[in-house]
N, C-alpha and C. Protein backbone atom coordinates (compact mmCIF):
# COMPACT_ATOMS: atom_id res chain seq x y z
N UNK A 1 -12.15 7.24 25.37
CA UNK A 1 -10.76 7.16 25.77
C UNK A 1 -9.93 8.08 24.89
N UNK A 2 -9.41 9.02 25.48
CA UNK A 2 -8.50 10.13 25.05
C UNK A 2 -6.66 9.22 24.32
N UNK A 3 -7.01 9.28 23.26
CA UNK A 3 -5.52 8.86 22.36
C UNK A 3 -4.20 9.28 23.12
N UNK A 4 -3.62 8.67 23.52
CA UNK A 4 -2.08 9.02 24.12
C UNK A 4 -0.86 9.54 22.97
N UNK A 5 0.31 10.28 23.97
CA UNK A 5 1.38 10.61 22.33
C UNK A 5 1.93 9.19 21.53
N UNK A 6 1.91 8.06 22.35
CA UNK A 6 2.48 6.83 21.86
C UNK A 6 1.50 6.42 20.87
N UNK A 7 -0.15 6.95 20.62
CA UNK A 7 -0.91 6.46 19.46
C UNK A 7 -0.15 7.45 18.32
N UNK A 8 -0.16 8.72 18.76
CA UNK A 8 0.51 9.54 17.77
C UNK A 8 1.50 9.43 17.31
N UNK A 9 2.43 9.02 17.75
CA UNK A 9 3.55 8.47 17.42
C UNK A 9 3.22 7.48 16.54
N UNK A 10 2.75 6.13 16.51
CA UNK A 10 2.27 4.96 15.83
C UNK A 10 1.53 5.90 14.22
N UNK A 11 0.68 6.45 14.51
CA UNK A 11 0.50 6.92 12.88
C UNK A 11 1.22 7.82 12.45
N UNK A 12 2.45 8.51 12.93
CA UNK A 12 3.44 9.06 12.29
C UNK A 12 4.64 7.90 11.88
N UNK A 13 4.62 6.98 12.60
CA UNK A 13 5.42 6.12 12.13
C UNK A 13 4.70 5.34 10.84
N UNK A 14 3.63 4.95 11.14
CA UNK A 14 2.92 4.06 9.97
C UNK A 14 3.05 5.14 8.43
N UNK A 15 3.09 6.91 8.27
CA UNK A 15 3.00 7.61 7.74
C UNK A 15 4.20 7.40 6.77
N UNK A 16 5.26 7.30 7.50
CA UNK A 16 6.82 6.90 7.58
C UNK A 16 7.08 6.03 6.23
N UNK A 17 6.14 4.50 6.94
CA UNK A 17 6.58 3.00 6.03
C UNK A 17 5.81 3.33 5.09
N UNK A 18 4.58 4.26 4.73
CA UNK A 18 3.60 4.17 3.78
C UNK A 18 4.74 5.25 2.78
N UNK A 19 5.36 6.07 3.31
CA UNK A 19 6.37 6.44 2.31
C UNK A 19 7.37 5.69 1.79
N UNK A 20 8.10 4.67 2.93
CA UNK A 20 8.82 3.61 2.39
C UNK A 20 8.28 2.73 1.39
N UNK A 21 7.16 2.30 1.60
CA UNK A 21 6.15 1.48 0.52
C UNK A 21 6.33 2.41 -1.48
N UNK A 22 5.88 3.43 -0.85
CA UNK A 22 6.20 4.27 -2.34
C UNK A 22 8.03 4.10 -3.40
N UNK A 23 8.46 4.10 -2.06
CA UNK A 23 10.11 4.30 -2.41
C UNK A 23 10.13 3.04 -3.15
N UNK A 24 9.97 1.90 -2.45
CA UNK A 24 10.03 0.47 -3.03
C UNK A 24 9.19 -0.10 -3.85
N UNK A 25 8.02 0.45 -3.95
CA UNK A 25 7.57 0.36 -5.41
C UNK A 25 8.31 0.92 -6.53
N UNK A 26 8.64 2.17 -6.60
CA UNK A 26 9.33 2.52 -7.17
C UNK A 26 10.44 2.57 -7.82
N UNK A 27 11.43 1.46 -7.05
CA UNK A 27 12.68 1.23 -6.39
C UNK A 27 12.40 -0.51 -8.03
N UNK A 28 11.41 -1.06 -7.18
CA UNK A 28 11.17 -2.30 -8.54
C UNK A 28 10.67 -1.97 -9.67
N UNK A 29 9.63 -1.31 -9.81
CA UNK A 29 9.58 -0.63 -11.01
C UNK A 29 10.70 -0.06 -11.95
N UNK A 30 11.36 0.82 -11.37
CA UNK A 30 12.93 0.67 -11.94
C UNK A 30 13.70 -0.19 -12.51
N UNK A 31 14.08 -1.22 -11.49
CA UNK A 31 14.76 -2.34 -11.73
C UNK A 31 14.05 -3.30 -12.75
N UNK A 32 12.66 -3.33 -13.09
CA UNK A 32 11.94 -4.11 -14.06
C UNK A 32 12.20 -3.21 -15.44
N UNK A 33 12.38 -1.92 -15.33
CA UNK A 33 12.00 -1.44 -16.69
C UNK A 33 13.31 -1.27 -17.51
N UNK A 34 14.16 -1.63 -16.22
CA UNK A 34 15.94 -1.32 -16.72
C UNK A 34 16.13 -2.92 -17.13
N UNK A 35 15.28 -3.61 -17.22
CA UNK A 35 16.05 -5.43 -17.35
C UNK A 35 15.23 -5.57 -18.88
N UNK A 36 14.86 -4.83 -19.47
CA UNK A 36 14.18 -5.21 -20.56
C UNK A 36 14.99 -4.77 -21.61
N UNK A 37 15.22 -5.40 -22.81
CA UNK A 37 15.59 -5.02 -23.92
C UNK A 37 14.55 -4.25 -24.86
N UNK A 38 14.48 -3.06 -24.54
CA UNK A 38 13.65 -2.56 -25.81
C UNK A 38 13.87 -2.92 -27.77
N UNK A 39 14.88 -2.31 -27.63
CA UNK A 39 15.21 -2.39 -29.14
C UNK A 39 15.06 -3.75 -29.49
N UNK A 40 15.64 -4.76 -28.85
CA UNK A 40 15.11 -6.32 -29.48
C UNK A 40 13.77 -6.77 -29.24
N UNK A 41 12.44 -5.99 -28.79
CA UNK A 41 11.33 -6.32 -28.83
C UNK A 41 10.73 -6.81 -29.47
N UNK A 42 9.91 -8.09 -29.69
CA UNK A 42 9.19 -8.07 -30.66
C UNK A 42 7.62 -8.39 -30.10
N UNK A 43 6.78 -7.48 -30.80
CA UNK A 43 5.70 -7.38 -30.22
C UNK A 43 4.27 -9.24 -30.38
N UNK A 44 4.71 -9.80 -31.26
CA UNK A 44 4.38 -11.23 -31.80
C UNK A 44 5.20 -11.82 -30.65
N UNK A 45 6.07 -12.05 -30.29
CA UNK A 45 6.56 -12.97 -29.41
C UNK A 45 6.19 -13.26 -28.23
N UNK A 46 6.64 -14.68 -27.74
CA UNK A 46 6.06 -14.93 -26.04
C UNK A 46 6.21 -14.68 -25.21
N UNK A 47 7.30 -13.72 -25.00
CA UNK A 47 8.00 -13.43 -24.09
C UNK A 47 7.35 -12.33 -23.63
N UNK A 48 7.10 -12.48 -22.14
CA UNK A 48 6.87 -11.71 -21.17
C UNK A 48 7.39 -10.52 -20.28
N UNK A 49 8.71 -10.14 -21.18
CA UNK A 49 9.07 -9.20 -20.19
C UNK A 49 8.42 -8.30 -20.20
N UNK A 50 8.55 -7.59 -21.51
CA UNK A 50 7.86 -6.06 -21.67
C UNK A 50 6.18 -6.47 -21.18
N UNK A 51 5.65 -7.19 -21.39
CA UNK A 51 4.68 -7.21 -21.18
C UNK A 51 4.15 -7.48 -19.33
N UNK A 52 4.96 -7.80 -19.06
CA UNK A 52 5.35 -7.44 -17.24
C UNK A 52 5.71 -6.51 -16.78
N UNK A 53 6.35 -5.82 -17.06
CA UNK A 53 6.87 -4.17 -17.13
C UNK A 53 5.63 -3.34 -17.57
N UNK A 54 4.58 -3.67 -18.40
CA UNK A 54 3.84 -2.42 -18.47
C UNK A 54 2.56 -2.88 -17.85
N UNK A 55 2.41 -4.37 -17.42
CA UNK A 55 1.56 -4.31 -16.15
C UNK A 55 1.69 -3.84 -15.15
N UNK A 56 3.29 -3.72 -14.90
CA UNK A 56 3.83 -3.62 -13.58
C UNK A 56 3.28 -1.82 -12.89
N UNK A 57 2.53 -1.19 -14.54
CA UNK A 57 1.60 0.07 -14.54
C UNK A 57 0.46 0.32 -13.46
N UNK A 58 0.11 -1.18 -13.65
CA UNK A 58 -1.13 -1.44 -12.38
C UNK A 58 -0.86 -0.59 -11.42
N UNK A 59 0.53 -0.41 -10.42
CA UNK A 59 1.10 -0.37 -9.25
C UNK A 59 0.62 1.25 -8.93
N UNK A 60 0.96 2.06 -9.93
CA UNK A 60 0.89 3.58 -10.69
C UNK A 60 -0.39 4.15 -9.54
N UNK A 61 -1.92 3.60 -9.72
CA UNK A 61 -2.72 4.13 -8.89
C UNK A 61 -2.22 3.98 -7.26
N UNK A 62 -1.94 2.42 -6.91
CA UNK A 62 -2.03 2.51 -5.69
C UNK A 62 -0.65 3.22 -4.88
N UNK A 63 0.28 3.43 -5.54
CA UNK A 63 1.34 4.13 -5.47
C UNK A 63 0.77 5.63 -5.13
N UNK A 64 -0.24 6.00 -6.14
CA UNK A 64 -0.46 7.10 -5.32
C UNK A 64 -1.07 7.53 -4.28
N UNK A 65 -2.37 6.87 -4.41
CA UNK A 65 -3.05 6.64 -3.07
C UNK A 65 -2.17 6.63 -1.97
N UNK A 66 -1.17 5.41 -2.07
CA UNK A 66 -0.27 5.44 -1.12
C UNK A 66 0.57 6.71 -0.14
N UNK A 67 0.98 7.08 -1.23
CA UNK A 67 1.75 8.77 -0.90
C UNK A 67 0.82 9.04 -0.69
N UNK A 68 -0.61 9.79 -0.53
CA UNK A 68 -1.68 10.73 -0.14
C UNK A 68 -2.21 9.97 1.22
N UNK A 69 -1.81 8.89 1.33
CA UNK A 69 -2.51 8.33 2.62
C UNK A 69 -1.52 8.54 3.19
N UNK A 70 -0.24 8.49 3.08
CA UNK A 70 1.47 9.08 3.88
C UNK A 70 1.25 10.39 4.39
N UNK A 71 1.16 11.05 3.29
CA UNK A 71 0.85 12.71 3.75
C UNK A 71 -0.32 13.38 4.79
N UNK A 72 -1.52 12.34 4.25
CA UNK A 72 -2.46 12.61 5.35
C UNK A 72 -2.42 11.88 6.93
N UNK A 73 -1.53 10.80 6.66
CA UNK A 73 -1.26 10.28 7.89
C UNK A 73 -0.03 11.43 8.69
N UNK A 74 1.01 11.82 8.11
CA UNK A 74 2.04 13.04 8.55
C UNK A 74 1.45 14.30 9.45
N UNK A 75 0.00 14.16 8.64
CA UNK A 75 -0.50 15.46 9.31
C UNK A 75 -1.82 15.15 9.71
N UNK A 76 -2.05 14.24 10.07
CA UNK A 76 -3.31 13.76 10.82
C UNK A 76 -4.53 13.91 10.76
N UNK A 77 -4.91 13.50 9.08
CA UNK A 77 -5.87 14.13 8.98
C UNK A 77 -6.78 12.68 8.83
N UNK A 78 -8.07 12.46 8.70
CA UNK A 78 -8.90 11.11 9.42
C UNK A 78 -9.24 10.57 8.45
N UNK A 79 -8.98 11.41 6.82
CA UNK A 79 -9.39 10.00 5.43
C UNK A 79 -7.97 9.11 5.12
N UNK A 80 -6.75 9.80 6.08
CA UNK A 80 -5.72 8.87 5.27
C UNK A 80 -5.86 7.98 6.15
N UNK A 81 -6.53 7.39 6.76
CA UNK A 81 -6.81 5.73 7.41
C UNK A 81 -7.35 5.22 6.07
N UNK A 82 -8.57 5.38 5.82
CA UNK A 82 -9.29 4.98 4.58
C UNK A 82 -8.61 4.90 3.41
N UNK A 83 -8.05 5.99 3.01
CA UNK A 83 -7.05 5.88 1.68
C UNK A 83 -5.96 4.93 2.13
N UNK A 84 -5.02 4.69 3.06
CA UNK A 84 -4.28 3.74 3.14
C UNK A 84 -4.57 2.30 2.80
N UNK A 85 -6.08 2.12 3.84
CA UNK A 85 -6.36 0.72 3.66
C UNK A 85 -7.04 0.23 2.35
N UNK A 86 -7.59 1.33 1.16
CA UNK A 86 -7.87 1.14 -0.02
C UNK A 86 -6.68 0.75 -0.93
N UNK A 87 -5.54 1.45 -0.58
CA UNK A 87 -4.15 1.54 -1.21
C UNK A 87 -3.76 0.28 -1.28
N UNK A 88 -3.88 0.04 0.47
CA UNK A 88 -2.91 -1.58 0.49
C UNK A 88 -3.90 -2.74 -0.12
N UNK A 89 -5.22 -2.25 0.11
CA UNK A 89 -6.44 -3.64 -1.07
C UNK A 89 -5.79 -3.63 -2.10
N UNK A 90 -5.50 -2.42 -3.07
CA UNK A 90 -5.57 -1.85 -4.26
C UNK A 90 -4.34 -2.99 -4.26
N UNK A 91 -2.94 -2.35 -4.08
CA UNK A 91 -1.69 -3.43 -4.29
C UNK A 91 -1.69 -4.98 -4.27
N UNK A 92 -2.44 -5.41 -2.95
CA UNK A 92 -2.37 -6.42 -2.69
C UNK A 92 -2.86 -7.49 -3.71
N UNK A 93 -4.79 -6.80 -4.54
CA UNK A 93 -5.07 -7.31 -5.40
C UNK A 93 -4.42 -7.46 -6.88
N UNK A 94 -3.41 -6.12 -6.98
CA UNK A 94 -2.92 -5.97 -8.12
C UNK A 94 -1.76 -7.30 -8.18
N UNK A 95 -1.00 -7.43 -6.80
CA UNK A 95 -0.15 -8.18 -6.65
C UNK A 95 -0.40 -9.69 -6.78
N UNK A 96 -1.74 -10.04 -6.72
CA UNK A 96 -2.23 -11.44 -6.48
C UNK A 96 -2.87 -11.46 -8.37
N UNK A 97 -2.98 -10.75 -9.15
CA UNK A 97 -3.40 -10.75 -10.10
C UNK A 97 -1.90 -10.90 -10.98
N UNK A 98 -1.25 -9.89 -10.57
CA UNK A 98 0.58 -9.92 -11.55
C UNK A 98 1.00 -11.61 -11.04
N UNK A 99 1.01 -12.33 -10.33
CA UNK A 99 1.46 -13.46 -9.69
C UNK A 99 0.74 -14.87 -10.45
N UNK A 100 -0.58 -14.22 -10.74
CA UNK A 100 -1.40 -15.73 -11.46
C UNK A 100 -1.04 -15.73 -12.99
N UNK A 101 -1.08 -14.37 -13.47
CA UNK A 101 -0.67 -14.65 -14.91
C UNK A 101 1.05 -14.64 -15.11
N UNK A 102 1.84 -14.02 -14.52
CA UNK A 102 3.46 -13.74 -14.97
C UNK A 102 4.10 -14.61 -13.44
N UNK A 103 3.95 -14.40 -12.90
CA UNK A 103 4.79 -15.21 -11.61
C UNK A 103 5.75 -14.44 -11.30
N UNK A 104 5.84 -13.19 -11.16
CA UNK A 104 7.35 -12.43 -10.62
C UNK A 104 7.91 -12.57 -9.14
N UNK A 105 8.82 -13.12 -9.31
CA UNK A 105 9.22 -12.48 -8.02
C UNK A 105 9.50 -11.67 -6.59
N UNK A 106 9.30 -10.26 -7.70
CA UNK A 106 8.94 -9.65 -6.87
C UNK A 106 7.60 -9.19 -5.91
N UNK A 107 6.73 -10.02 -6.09
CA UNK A 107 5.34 -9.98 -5.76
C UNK A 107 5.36 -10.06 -4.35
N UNK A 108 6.01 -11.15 -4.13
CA UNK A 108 5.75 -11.43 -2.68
C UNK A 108 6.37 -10.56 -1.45
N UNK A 109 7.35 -9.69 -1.48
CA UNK A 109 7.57 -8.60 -0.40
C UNK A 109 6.64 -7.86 -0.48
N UNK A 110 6.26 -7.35 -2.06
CA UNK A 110 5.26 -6.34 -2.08
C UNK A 110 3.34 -6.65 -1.13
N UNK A 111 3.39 -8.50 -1.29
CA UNK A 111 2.35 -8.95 -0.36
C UNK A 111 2.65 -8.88 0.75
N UNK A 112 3.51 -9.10 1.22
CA UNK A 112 3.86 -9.99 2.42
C UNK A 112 3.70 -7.90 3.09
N UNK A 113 4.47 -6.83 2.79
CA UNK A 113 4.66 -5.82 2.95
C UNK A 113 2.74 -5.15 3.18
N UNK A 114 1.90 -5.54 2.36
CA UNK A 114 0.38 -5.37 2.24
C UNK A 114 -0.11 -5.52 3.55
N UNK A 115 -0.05 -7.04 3.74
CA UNK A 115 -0.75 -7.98 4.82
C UNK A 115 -0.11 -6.93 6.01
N UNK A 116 0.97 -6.99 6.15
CA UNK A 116 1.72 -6.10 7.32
C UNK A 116 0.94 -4.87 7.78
N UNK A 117 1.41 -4.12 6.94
CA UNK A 117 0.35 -2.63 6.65
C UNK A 117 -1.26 -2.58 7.08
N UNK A 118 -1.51 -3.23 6.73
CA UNK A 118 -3.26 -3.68 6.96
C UNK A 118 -3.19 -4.00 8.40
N UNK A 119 -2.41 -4.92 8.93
CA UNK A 119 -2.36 -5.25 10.24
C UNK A 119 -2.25 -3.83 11.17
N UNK A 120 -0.93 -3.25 10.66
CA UNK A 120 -1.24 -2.20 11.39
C UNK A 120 -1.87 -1.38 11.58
N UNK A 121 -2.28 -1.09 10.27
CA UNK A 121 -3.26 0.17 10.36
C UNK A 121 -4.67 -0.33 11.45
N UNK A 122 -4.85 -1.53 11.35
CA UNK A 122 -5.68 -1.96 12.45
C UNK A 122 -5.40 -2.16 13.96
N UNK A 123 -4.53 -1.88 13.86
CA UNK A 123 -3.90 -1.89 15.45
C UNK A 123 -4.66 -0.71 16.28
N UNK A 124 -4.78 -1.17 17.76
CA UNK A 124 -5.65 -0.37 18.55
C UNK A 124 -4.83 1.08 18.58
N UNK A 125 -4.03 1.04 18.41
CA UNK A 125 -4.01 2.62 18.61
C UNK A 125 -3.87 3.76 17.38
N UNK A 126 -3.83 3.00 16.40
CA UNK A 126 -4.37 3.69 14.93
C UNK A 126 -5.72 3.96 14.83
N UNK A 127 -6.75 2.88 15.44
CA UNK A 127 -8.20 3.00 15.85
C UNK A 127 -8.36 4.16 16.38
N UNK A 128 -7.74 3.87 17.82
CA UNK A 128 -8.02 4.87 18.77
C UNK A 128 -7.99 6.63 18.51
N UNK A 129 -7.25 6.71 17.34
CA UNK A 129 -6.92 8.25 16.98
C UNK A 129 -7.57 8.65 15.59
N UNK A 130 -7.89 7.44 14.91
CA UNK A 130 -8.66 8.15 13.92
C UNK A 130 -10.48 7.51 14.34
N UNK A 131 -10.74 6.74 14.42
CA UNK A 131 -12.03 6.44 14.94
C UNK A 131 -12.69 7.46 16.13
N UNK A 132 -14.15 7.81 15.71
CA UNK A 132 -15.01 9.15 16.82
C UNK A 132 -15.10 7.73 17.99
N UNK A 133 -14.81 8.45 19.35
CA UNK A 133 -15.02 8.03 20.54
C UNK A 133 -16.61 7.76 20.43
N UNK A 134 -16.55 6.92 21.19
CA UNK A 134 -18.17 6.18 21.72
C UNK A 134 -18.37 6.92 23.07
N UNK A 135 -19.95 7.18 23.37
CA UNK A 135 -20.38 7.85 24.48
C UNK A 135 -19.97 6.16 25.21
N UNK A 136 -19.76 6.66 26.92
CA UNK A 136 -20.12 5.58 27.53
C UNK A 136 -21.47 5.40 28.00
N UNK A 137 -22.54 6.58 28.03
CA UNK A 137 -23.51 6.20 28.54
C UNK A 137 -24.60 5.99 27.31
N UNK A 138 -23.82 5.34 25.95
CA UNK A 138 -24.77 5.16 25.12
C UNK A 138 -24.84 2.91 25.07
N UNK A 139 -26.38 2.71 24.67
CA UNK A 139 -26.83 1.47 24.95
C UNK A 139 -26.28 0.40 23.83
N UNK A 140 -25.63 -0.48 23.57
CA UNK A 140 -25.31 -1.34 22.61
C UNK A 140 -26.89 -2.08 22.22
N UNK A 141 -27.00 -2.07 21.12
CA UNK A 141 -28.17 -3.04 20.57
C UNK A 141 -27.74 -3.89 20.40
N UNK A 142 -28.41 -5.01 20.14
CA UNK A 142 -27.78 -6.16 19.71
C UNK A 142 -28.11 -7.48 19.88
């Protein structure tokens, strides 16, 4: 089955949010590293900020992945399916790991935003344009 412009469309749009995804990582990362008091740090103490802020480092790989699976989705090329859906594992686990030890807040758009992503990228017509067509006159085993 020959991909229609409406599949094409769908992974230029998905290309789109996987850039939005970057922005808003980015966007909290910010906002975490601006809420910390440096100068009153103390590295003995219990307090968790700074030390949430430079986990919040984790994000750093899949952030990029992210953008490279954007770019290759922009221009249609057939590993940014794969790099996307490694990206959104990558976050999702990072996000379920920042959540058991610190509890932030902000975790949960960044999941809830994962699960989404994953969904789509599985959607039949993201399939349909990066997945090789099946012969029809080939035999299913099974």
């Amino acid at each position: 089955m020959e991909p229609n412009k409406a599949a094409y469309r769908t992974v230029k749009v998905i290309g789109l949010l996987l850039i939005l995804e970057v922005i808003g990582l980015v966007l909290i990362g910010a906002r975490e590293f601006s809420q910390v008091y440096w100068r009153g740090l103390e590295l003995g103490s219990r307090h968790y900020d700074a030390a949430e802020v430079a986990v919040y480092a984790l994000f750093i790989p899949s952030g990029i992945l992210t953008l490279m699976s954007a770019f290759s989705f922009l221009v249609m090329r057939r590993k940014g399916w794969l790099l996307a859906a490694i990206a959104q594992g990558l976050s999702l686990g990072v996000s379920l790991w920042l959540y058991s030890w610190f509890q932030p807040g902000y975790v949960f758009p960044i999941m809830a935003y994962c699960v989404l992503m994953i969904l789509y990228l599985n959607s039949y017509d993201v399939r349909v344009v990066f997945f090789p067509r099946r012969d029809s006159g080939a035999s299913v085993e099974g």
